[in-house]
C-alpha atoms as a PDB file:
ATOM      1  CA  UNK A   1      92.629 109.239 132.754  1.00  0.00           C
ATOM      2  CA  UNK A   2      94.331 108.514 130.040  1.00  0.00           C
ATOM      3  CA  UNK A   3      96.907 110.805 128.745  1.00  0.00           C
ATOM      4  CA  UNK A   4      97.885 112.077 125.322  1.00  0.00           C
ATOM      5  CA  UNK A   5     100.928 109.590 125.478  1.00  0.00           C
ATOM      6  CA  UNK A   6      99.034 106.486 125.974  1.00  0.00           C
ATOM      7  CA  UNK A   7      96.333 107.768 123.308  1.00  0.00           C
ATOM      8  CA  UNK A   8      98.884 108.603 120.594  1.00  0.00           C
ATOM      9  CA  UNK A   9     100.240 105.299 120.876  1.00  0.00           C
ATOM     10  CA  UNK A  10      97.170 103.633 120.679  1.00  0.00           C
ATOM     11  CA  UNK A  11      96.626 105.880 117.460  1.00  0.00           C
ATOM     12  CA  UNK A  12      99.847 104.001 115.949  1.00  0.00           C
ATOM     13  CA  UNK A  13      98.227 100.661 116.549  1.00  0.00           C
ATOM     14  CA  UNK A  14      94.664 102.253 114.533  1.00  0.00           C
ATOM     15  CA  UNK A  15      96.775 103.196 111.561  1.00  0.00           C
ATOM     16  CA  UNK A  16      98.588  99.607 111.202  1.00  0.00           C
ATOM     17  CA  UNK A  17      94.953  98.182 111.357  1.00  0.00           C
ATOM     18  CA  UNK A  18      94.224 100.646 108.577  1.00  0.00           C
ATOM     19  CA  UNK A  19      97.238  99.974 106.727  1.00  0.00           C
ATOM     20  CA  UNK A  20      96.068  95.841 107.209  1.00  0.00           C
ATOM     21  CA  UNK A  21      92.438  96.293 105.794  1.00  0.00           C
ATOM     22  CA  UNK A  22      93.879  98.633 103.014  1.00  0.00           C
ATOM     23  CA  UNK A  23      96.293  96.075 101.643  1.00  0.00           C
ATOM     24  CA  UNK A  24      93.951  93.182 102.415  1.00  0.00           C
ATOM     25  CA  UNK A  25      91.552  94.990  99.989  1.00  0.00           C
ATOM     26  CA  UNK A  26      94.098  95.537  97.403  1.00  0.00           C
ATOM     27  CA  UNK A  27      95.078  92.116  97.146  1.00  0.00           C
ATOM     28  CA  UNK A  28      91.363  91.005  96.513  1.00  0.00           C
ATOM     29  CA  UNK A  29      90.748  93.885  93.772  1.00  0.00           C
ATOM     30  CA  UNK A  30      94.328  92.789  92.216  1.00  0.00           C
ATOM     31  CA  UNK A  31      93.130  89.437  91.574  1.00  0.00           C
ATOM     32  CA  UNK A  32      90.028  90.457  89.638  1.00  0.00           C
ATOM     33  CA  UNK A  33      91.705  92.608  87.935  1.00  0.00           C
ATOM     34  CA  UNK A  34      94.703  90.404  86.647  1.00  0.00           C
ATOM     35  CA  UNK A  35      92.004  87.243  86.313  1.00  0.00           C
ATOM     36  CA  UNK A  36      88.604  89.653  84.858  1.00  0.00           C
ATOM     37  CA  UNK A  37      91.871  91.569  82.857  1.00  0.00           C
ATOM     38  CA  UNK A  38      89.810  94.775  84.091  1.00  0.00           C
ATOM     39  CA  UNK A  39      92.003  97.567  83.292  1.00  0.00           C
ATOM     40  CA  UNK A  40      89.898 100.048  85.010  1.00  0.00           C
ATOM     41  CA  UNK A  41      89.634  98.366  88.727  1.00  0.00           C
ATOM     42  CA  UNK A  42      94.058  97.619  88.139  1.00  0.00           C
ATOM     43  CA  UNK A  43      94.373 101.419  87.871  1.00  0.00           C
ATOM     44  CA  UNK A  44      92.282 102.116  90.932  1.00  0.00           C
ATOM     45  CA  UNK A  45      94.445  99.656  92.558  1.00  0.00           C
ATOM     46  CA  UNK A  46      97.577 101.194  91.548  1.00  0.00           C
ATOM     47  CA  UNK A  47      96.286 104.491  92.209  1.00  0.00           C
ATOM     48  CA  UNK A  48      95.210 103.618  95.828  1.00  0.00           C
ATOM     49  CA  UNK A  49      98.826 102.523  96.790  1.00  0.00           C
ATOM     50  CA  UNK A  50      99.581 105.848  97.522  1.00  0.00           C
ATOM     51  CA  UNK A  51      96.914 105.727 100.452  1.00  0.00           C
ATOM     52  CA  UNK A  52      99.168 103.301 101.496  1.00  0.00           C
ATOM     53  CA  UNK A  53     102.036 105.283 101.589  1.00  0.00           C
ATOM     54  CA  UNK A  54     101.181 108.365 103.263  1.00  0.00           C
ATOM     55  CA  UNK A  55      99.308 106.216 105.950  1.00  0.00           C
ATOM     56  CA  UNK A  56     103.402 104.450 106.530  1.00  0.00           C
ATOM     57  CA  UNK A  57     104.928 107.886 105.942  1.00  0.00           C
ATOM     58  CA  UNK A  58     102.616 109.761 108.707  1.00  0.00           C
ATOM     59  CA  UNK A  59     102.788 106.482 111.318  1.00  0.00           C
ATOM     60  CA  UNK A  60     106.461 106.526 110.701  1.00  0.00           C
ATOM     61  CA  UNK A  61     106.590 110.640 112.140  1.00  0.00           C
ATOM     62  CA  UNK A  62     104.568 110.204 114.893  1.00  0.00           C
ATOM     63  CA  UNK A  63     106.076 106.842 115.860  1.00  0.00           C
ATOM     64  CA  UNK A  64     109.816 109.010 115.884  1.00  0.00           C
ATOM     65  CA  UNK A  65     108.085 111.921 117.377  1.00  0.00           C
ATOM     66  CA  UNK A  66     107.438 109.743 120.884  1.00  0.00           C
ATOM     67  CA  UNK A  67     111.132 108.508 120.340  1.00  0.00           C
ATOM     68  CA  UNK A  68     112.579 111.875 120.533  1.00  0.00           C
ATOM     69  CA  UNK A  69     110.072 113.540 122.633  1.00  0.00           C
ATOM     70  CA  UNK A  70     108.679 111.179 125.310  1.00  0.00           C
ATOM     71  CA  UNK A  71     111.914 108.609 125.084  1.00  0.00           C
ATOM     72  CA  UNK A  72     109.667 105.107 125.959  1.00  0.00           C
ATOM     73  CA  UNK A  73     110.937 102.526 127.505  1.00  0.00           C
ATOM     74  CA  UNK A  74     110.260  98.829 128.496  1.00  0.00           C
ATOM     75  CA  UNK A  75     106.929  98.159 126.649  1.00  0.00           C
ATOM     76  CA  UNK A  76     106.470 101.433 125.895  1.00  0.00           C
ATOM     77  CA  UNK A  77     109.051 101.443 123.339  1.00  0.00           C
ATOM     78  CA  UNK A  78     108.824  97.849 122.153  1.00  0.00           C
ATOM     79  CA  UNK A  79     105.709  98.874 121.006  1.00  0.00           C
ATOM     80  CA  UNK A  80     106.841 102.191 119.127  1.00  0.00           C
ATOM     81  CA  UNK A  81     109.819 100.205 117.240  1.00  0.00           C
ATOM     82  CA  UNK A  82     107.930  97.004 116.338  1.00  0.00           C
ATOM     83  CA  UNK A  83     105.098  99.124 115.029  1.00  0.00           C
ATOM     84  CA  UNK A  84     107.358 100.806 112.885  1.00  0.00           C
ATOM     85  CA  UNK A  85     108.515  97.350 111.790  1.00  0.00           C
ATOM     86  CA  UNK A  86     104.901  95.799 111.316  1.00  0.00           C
ATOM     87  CA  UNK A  87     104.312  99.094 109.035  1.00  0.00           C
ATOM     88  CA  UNK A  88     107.485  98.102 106.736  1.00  0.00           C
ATOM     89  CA  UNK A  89     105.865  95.123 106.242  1.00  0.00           C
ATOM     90  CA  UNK A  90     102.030  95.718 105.490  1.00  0.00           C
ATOM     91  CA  UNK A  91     103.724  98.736 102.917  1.00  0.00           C
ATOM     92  CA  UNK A  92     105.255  96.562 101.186  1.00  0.00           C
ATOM     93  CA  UNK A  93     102.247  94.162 100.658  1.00  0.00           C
ATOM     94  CA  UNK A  94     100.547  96.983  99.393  1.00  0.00           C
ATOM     95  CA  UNK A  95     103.645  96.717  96.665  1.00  0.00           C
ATOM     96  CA  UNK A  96     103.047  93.578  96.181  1.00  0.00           C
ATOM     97  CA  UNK A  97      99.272  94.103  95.273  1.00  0.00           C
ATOM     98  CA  UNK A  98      99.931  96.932  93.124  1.00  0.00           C
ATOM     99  CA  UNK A  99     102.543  94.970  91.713  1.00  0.00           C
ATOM    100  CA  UNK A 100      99.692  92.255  90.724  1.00  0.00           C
ATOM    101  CA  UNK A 101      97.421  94.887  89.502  1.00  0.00           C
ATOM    102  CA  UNK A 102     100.224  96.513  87.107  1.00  0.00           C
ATOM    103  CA  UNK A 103     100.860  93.387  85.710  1.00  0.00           C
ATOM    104  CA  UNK A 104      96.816  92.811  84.754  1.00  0.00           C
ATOM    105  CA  UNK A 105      97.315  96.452  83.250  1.00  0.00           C
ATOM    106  CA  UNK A 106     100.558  95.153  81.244  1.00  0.00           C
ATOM    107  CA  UNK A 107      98.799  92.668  79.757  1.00  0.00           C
ATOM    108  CA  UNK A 108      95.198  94.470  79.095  1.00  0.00           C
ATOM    109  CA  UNK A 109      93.672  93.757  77.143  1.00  0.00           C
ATOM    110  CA  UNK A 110      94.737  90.165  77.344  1.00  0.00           C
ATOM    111  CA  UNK A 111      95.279  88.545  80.623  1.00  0.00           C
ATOM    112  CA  UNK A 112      98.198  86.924  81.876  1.00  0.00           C
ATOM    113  CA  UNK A 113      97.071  83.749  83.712  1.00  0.00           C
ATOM    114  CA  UNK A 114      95.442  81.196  81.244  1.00  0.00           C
ATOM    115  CA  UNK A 115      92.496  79.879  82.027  1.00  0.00           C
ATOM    116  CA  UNK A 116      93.187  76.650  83.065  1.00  0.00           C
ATOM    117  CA  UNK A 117      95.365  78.146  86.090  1.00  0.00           C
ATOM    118  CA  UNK A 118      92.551  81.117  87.026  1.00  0.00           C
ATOM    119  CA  UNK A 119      91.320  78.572  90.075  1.00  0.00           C
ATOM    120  CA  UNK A 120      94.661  78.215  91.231  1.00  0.00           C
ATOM    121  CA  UNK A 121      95.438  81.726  91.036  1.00  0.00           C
ATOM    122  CA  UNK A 122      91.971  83.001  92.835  1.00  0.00           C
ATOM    123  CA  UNK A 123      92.796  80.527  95.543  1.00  0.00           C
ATOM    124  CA  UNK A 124      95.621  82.314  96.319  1.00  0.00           C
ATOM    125  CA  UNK A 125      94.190  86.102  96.296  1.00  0.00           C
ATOM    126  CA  UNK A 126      91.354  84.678  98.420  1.00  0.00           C
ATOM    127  CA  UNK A 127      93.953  83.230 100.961  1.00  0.00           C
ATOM    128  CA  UNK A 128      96.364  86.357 100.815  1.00  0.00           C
ATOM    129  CA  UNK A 129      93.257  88.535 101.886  1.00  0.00           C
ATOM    130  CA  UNK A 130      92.486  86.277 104.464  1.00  0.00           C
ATOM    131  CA  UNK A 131      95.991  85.928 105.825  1.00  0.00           C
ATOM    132  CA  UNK A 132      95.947  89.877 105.829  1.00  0.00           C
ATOM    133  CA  UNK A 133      92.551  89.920 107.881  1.00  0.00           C
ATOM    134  CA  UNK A 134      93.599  87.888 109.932  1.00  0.00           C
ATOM    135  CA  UNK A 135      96.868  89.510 110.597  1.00  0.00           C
ATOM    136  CA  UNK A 136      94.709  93.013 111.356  1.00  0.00           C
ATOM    137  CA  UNK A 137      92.641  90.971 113.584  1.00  0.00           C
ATOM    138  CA  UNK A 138      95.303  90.152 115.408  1.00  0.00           C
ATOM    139  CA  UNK A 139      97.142  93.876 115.752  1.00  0.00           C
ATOM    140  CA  UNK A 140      93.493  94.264 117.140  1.00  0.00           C
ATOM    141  CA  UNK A 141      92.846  91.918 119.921  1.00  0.00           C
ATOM    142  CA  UNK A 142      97.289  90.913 120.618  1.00  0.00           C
ATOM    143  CA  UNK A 143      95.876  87.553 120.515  1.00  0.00           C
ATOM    144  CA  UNK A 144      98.780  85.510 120.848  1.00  0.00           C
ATOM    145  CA  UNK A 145      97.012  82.075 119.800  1.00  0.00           C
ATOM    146  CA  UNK A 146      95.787  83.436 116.658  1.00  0.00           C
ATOM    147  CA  UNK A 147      98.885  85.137 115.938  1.00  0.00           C
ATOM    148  CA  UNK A 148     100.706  81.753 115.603  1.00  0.00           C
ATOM    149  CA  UNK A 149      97.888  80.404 113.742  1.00  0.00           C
ATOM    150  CA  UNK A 150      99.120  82.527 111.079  1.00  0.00           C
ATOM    151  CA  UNK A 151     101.967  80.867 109.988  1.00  0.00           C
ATOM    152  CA  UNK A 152     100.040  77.244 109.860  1.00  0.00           C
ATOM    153  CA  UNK A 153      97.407  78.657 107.831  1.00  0.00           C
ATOM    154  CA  UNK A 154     100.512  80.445 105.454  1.00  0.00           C
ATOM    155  CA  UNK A 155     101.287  76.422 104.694  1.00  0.00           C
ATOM    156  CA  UNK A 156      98.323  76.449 102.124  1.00  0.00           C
ATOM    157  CA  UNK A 157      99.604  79.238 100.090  1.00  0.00           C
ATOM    158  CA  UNK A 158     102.983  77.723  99.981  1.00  0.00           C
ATOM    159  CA  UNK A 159     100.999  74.576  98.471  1.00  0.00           C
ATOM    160  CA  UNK A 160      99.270  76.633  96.216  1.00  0.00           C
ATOM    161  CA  UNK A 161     102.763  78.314  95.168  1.00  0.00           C
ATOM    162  CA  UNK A 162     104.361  74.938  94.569  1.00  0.00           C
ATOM    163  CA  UNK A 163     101.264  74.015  92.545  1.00  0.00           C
ATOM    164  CA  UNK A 164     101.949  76.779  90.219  1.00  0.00           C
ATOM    165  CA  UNK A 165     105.511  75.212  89.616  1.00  0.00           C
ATOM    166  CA  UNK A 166     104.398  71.427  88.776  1.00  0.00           C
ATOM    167  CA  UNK A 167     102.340  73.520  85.904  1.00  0.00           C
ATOM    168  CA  UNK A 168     105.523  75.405  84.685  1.00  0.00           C
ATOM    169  CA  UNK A 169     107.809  72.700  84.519  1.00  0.00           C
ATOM    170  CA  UNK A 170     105.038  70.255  83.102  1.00  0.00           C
ATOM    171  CA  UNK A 171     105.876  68.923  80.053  1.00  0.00           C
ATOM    172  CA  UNK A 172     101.832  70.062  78.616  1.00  0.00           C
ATOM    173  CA  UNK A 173     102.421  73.133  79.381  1.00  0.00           C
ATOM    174  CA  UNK A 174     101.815  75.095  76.559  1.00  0.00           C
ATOM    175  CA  UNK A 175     101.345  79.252  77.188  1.00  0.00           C
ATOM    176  CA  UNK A 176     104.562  80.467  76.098  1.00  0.00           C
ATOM    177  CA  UNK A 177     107.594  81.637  77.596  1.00  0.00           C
ATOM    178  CA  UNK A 178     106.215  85.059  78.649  1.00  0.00           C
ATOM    179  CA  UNK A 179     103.363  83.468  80.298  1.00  0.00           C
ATOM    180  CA  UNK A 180     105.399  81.475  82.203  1.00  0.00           C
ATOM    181  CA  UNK A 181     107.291  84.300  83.547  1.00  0.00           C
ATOM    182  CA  UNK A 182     103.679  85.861  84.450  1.00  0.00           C
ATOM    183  CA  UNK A 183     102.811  83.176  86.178  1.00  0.00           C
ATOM    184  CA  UNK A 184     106.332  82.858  87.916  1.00  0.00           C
ATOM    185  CA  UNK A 185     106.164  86.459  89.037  1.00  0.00           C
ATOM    186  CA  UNK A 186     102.298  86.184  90.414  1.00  0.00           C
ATOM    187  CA  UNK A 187     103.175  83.450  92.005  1.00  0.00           C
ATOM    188  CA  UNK A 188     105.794  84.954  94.197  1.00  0.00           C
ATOM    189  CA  UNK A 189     103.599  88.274  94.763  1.00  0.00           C
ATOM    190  CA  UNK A 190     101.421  86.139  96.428  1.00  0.00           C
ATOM    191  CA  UNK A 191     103.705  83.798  98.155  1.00  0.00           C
ATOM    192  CA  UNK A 192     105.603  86.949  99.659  1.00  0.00           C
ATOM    193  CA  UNK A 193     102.458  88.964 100.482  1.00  0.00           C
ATOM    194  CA  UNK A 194     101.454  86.076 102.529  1.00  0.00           C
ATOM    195  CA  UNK A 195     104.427  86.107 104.395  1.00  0.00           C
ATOM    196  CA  UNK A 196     104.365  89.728 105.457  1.00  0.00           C
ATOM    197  CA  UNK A 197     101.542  88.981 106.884  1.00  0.00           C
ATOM    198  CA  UNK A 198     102.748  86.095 108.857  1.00  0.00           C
ATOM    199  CA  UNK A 199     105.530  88.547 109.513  1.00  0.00           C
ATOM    200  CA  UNK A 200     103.082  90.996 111.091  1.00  0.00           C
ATOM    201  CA  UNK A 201     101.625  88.601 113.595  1.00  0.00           C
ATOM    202  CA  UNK A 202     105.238  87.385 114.545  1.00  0.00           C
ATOM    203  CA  UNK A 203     105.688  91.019 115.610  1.00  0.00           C
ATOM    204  CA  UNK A 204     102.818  91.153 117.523  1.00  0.00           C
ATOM    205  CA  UNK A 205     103.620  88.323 119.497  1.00  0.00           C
ATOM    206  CA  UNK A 206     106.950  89.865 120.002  1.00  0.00           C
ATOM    207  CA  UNK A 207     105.093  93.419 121.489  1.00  0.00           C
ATOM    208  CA  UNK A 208     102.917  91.012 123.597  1.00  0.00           C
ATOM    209  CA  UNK A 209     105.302  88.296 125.485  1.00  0.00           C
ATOM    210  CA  UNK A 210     108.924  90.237 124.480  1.00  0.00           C
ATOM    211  CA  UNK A 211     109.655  86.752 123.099  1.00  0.00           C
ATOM    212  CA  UNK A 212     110.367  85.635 119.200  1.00  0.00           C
ATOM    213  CA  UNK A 213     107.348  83.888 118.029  1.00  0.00           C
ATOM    214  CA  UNK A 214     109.852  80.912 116.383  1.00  0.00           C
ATOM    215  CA  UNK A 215     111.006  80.499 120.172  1.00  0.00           C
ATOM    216  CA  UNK A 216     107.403  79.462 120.848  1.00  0.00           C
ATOM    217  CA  UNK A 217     106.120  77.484 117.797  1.00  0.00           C
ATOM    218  CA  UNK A 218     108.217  74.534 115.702  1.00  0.00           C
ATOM    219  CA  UNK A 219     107.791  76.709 112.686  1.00  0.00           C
ATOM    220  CA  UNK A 220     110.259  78.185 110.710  1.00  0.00           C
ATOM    221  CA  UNK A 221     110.883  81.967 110.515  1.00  0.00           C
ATOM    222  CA  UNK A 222     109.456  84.145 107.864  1.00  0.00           C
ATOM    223  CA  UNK A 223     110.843  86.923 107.772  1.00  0.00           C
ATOM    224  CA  UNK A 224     112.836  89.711 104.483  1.00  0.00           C
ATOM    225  CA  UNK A 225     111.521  92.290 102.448  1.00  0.00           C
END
């Protein structure tokens, strides 16, 4: 039988899943909002952040509770620190959508991507969302294979990212100077987002083999707040 040890720490691993499918959702309602320039579904973004939070703050106590109380070792504890790492990172993607939905709420009742670079833009809030489902997927099942997947399939948003740029320092481009910086600033919301969730999946394949996921693919690292 299982014991309330073993449970509890399979409790950490259900609220980093929760924490996943929370931001993943907030990314997606962040891009209608900042592309519909729908003020009311940016606030509920915004609002929901704090979900967010408290889910971090409480898996953050009970992940230091089995520190100081059951003292883990071996795999034991490399699961109870790099969950507390993997929670860093999906809280601060749920930044990084709010940030994307306070922006659509600074610019209300306007909108602060123009038209021509809405595709570009709803590529990448599809993507990020996918990335993120992905990444929960893979705190799910400690598929190692998929978990390296990850950081191939981030390639397309770092297209994406440096297709923003050829519009920005086009010669036609004609928004303004304070679109540009809207533009700039989406652009890296999504770019990092993206990598926390590559970041996630690195970790995971860290808690599965003990090993660095860059020591097992050609890819570069991705990690930073």
């Amino acid at each position: 039988m299982r014991d309330a040890y073993h449970e509890e720490l399979d409790s950490i691993g259900d609220g980093l899943v929760d924490m996943a499918r929370l931001v993943g959702s907030a990314i997606g309602r962040a891009t209608t909002a900042i592309l519909d320039a729908d003020l009311k579904l940016a606030e509920s973004v915004i609002a929901a952040d704090e979900k967010v939070d408290d889910l971090q703050r409480d898996l953050e106590g009970r992940a230091i509770t089995l520190l100081a109380r059951q003292q883990p070792v071996a795999t034991d504890l490399r699961i109870v620190v790099t969950s507390l790492r993997m929670s860093a990172d999906l809280e601060r993607s749920g930044d990084l959508a709010q940030h994307v939905a306070k922006l659509a709420r600074l610019r209300f009742p306007g909108t602060a991507v123009p038209h021509d670079l809405h595709a570009t833009i709803l590529e990448m809030g599809q993507l990020a969302q996918r990335l993120m489902a992905k990444a929960a997927e893979v705190i799910i099942t400690k598929d190692v294979d998929l978990a390296l997947q990850l950081e191939q399939d981030d390639d397309a948003m770092d297209l994406l990212h440096r297709t923003l740029f050829q519009h920005l320092m086009d010669d036609r481009w004609k928004h303004g100077i304070e679109t540009a910086v809207d533009v700039t600033l989406l652009g890296r919301y999504y770019e990092r987002f993206a990598d926390h969730a590559v970041s996630v999946a690195k970790r995971v394949v860290y808690l599965v083999t003990g090993e660095h996921a860059d020591e097992m693919s050609p890819q570069g690292d991705v990690e930073g707040a």
